[in-house]
C-alpha atoms as a PDB file:
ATOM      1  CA  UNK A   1       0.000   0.000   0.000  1.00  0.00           C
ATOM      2  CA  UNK A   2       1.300   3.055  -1.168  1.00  0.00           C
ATOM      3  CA  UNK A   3       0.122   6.941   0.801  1.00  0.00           C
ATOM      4  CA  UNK A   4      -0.283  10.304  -0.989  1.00  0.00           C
ATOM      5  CA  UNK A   5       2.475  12.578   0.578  1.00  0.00           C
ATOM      6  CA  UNK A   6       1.689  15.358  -1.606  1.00  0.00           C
ATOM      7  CA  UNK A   7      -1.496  15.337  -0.254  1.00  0.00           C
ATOM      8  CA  UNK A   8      -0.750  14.726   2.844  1.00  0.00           C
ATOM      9  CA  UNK A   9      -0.862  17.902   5.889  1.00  0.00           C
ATOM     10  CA  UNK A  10       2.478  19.411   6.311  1.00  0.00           C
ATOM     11  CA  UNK A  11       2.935  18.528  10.394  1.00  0.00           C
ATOM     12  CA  UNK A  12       1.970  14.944   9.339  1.00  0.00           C
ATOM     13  CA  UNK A  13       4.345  14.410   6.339  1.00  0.00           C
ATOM     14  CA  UNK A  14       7.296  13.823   8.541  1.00  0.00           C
ATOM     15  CA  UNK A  15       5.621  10.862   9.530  1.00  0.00           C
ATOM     16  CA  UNK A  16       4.598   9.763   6.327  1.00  0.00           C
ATOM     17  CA  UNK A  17       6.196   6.755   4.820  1.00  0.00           C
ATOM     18  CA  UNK A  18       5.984   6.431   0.600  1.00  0.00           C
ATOM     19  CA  UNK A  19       4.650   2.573   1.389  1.00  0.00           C
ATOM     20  CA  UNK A  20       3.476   0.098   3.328  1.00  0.00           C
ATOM     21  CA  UNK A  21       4.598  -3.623   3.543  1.00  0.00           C
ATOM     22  CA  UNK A  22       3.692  -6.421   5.944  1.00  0.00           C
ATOM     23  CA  UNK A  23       7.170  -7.977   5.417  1.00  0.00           C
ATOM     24  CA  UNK A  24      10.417  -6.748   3.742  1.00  0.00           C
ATOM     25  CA  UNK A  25       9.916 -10.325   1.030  1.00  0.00           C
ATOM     26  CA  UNK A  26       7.081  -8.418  -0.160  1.00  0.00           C
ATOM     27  CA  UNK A  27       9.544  -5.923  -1.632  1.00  0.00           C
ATOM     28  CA  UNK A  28      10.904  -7.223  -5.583  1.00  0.00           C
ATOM     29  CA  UNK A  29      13.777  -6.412  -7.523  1.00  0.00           C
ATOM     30  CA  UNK A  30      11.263  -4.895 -10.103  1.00  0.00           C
ATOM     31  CA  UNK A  31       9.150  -2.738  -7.908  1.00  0.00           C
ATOM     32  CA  UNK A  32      12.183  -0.734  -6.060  1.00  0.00           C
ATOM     33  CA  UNK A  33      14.258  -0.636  -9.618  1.00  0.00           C
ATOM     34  CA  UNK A  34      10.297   1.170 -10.857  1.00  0.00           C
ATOM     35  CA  UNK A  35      11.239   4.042  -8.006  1.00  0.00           C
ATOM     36  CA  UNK A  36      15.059   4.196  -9.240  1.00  0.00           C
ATOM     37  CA  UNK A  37      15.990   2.443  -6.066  1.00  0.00           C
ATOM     38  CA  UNK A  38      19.495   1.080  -6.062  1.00  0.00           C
ATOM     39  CA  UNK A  39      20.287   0.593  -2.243  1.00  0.00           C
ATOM     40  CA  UNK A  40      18.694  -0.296   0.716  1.00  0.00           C
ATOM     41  CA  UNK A  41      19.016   0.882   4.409  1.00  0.00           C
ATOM     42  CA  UNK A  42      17.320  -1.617   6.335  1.00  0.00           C
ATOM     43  CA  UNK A  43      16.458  -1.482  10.141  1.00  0.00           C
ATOM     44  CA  UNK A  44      17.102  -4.469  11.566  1.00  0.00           C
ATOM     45  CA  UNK A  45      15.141  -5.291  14.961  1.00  0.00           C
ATOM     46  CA  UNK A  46      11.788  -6.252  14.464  1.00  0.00           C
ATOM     47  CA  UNK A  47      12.608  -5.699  10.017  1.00  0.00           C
ATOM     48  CA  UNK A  48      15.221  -8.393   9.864  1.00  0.00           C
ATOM     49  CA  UNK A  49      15.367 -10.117  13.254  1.00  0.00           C
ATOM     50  CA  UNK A  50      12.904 -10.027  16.090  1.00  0.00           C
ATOM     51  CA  UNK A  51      14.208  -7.907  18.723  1.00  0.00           C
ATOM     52  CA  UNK A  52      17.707  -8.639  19.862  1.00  0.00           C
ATOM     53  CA  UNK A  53      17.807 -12.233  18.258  1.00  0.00           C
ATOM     54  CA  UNK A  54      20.754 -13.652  16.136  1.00  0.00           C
ATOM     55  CA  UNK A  55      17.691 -15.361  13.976  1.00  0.00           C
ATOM     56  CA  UNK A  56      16.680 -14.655  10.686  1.00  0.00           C
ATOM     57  CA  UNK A  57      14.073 -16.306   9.310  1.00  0.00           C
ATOM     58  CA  UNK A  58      14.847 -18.438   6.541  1.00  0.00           C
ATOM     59  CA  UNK A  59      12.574 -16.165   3.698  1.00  0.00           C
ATOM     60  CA  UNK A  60      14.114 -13.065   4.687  1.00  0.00           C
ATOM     61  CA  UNK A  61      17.573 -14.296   4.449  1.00  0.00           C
ATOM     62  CA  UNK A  62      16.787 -15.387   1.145  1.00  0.00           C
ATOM     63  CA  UNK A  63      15.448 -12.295   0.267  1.00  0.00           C
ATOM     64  CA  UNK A  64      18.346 -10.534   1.247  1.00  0.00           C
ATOM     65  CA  UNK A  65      20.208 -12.753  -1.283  1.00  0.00           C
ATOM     66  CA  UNK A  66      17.877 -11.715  -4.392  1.00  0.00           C
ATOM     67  CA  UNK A  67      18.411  -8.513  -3.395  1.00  0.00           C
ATOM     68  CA  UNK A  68      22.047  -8.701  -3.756  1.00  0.00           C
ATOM     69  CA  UNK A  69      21.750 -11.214  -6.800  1.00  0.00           C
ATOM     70  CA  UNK A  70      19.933  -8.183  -8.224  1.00  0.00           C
ATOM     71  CA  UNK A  71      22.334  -5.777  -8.143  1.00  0.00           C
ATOM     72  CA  UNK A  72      20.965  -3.649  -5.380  1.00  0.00           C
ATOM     73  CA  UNK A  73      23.564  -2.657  -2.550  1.00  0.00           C
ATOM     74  CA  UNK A  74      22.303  -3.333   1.072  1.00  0.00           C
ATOM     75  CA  UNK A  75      23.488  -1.467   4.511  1.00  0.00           C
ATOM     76  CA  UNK A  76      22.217  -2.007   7.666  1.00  0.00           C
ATOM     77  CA  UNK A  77      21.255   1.466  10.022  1.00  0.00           C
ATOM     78  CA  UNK A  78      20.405   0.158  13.463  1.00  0.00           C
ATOM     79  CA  UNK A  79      19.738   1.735  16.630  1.00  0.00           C
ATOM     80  CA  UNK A  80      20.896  -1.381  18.333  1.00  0.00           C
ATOM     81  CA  UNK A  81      23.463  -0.609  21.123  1.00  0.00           C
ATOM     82  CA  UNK A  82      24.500  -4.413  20.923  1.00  0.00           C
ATOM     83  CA  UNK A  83      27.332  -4.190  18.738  1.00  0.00           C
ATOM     84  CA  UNK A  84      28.772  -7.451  19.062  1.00  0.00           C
ATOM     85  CA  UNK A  85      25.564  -8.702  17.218  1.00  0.00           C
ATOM     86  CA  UNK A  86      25.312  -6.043  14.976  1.00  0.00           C
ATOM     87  CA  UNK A  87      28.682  -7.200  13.566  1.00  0.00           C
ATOM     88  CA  UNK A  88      27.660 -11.087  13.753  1.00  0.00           C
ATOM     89  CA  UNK A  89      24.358 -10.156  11.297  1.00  0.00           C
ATOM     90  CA  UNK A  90      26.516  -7.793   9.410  1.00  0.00           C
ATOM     91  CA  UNK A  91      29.503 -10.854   8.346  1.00  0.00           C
ATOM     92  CA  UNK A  92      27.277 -13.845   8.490  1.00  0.00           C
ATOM     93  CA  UNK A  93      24.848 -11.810   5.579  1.00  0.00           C
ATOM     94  CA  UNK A  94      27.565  -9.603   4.025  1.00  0.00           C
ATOM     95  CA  UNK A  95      25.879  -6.509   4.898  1.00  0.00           C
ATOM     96  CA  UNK A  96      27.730  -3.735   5.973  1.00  0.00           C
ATOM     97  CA  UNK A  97      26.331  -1.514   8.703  1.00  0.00           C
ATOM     98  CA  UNK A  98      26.822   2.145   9.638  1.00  0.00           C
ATOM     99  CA  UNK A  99      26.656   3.690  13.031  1.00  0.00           C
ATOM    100  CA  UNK A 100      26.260   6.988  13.893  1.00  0.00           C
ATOM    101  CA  UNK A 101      23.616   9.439  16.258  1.00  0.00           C
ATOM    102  CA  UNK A 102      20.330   7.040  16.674  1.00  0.00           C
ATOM    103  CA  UNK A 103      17.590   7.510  14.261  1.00  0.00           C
ATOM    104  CA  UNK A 104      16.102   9.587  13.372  1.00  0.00           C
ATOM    105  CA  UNK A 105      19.085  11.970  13.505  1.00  0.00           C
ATOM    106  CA  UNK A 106      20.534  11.712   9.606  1.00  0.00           C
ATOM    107  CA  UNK A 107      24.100  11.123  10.328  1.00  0.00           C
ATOM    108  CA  UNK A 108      23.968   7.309  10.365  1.00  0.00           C
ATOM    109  CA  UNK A 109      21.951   7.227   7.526  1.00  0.00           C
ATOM    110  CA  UNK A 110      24.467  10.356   5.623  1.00  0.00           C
ATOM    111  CA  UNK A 111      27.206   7.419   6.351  1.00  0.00           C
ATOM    112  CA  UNK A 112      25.377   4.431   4.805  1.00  0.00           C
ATOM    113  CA  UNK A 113      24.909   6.576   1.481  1.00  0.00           C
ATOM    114  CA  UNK A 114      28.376   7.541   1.435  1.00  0.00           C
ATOM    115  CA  UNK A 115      29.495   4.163   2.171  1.00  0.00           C
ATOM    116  CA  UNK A 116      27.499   3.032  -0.453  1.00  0.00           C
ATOM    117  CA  UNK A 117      28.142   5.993  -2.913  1.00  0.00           C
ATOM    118  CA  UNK A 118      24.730   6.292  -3.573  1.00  0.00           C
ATOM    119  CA  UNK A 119      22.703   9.917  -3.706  1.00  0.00           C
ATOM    120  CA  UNK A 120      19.274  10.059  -0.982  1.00  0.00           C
ATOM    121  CA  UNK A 121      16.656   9.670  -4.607  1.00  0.00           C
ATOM    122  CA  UNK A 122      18.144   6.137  -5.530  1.00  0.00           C
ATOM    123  CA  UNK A 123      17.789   4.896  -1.638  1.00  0.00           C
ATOM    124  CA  UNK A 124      15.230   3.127   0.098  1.00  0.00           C
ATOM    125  CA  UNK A 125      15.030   2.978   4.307  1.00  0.00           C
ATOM    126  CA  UNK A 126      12.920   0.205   5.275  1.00  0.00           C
ATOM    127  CA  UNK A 127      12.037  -0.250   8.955  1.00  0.00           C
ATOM    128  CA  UNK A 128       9.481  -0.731  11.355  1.00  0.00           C
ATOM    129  CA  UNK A 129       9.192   2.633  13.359  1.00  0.00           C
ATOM    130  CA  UNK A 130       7.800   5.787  12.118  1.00  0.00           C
ATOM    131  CA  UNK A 131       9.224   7.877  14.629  1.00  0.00           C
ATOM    132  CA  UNK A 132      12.930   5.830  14.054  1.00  0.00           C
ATOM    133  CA  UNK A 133      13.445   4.644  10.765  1.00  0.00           C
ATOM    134  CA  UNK A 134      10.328   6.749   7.838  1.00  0.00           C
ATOM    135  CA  UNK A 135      11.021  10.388   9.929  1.00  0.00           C
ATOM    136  CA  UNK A 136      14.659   9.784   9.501  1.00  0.00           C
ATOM    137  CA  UNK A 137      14.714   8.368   6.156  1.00  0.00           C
ATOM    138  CA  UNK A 138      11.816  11.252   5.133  1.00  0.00           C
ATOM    139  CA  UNK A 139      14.705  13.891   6.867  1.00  0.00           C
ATOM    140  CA  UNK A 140      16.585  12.898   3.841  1.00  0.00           C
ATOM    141  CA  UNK A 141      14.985  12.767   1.129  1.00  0.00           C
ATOM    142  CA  UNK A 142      15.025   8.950   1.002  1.00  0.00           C
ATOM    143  CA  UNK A 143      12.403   6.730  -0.230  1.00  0.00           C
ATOM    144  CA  UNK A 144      10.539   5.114   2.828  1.00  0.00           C
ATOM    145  CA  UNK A 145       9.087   2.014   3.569  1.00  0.00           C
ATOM    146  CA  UNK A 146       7.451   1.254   6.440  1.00  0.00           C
ATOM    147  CA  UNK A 147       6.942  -2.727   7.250  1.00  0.00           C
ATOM    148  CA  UNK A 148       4.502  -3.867   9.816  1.00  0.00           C
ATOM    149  CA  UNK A 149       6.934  -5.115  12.655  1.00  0.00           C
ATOM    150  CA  UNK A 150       8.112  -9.132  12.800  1.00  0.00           C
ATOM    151  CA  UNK A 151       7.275  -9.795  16.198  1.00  0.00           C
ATOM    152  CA  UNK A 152       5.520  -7.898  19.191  1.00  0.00           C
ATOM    153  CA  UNK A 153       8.273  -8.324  21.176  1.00  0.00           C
ATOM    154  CA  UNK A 154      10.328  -4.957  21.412  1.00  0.00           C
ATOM    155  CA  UNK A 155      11.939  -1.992  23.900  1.00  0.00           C
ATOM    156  CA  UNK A 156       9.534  -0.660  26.202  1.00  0.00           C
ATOM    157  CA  UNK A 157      10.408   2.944  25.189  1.00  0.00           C
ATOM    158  CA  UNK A 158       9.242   1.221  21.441  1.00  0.00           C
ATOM    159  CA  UNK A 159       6.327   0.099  22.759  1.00  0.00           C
ATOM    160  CA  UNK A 160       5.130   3.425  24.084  1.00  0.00           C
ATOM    161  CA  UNK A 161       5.764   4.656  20.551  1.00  0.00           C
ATOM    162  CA  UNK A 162       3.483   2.027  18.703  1.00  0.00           C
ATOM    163  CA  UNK A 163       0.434   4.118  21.023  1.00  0.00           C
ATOM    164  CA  UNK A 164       0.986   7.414  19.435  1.00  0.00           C
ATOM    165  CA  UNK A 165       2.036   5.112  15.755  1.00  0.00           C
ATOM    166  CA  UNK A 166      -1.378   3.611  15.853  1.00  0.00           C
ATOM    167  CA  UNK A 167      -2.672   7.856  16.581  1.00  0.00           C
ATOM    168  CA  UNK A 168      -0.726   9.330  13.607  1.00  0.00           C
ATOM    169  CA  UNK A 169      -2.213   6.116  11.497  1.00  0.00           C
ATOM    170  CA  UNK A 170      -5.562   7.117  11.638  1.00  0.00           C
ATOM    171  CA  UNK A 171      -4.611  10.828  10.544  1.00  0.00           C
ATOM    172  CA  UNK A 172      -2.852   9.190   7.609  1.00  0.00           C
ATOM    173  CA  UNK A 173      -5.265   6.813   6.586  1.00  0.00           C
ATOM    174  CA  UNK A 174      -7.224   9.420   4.410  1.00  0.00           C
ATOM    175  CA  UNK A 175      -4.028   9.298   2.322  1.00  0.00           C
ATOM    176  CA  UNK A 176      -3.557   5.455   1.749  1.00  0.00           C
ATOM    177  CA  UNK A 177      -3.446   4.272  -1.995  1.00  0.00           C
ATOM    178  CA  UNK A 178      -4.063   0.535  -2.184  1.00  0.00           C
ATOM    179  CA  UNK A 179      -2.249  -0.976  -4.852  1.00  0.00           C
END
């Protein structure tokens, strides 16, 4: 599902992510290469792994190889303060990561571009938090895609968030495309 940001209020824009998946394998090779996508920055708690877990399930890791196989390049931006893990994901899929300031601050994300010598209009963020990953990747001029989160297991400060999420969803349900 796709929203109208252009139509969208100004205060809620910020917000706003481009689309709407339940699950980053709903995302193809053809559909990002339609928005001139060439990289993705992908969250990875509750996007790629649950919450602090080593596992990835089986489809996403082989969507993360299409992906590749496709030609697009791939960087992790995580707010994870487990580094150690971070690291583990980031050799065991052959993703790099960035770090920087947390998200939604854009100097993690700045990094991943540059790392990836790509310009903000051929990027994608995809993540799970609106107020984390689609206002920092919107900061930027980046394509966003929001996914519905892998597991309901997460940070309490995250789950505080979801309450006002679910709030600003409502205001930006007017603006929903369906594909």
């Amino acid at each position: 599902m796709r929203f109208r940001k252009d139509a969208t209020p100004r205060w809620l824009q910020r917000w706003c992510p481009d689309e709407h998946v339940q699950s980053v394998t709903e995302l193809t090779p053809e559909h990002l290469h339609a928005h001139g996508i060439r990289a993705l920055l992908m969250d990875l708690d509750n996007t790629i792994t649950p919450w602090r877990s080593r596992q990835v399930p089986p489809e996403v890791e082989a969507w993360i190889r299409q992906m590749q196989d496709a030609g697009f390049q791939l960087c992790f931006v995580s707010n994870t303060r487990n580094r150690d893990r971070l690291r583990w994901l980031s050799e065991r899929l052959g993703v790099p990561y960035a770090r920087g300031p947390m998200k939604p601050r854009r100097a993690m994300l700045r990094r991943a571009l540059e790392m990836l010598g790509v310009e903000p209009q051929h990027a994608a963020i995809v993540g799970d938090q609106l107020f984390t990953d689609i206002w920092g990747g919107n900061r930027l001029g980046i394509y966003t895609i929001w996914v519905h989160p892998m597991h309901s297991r997460e940070f309490i400060g995250t789950k505080c968030s979801r309450l006002v999420e679910l709030w600003l969803l409502k205001r930006l349900e007017p603006y929903r495309v369906d594909d």
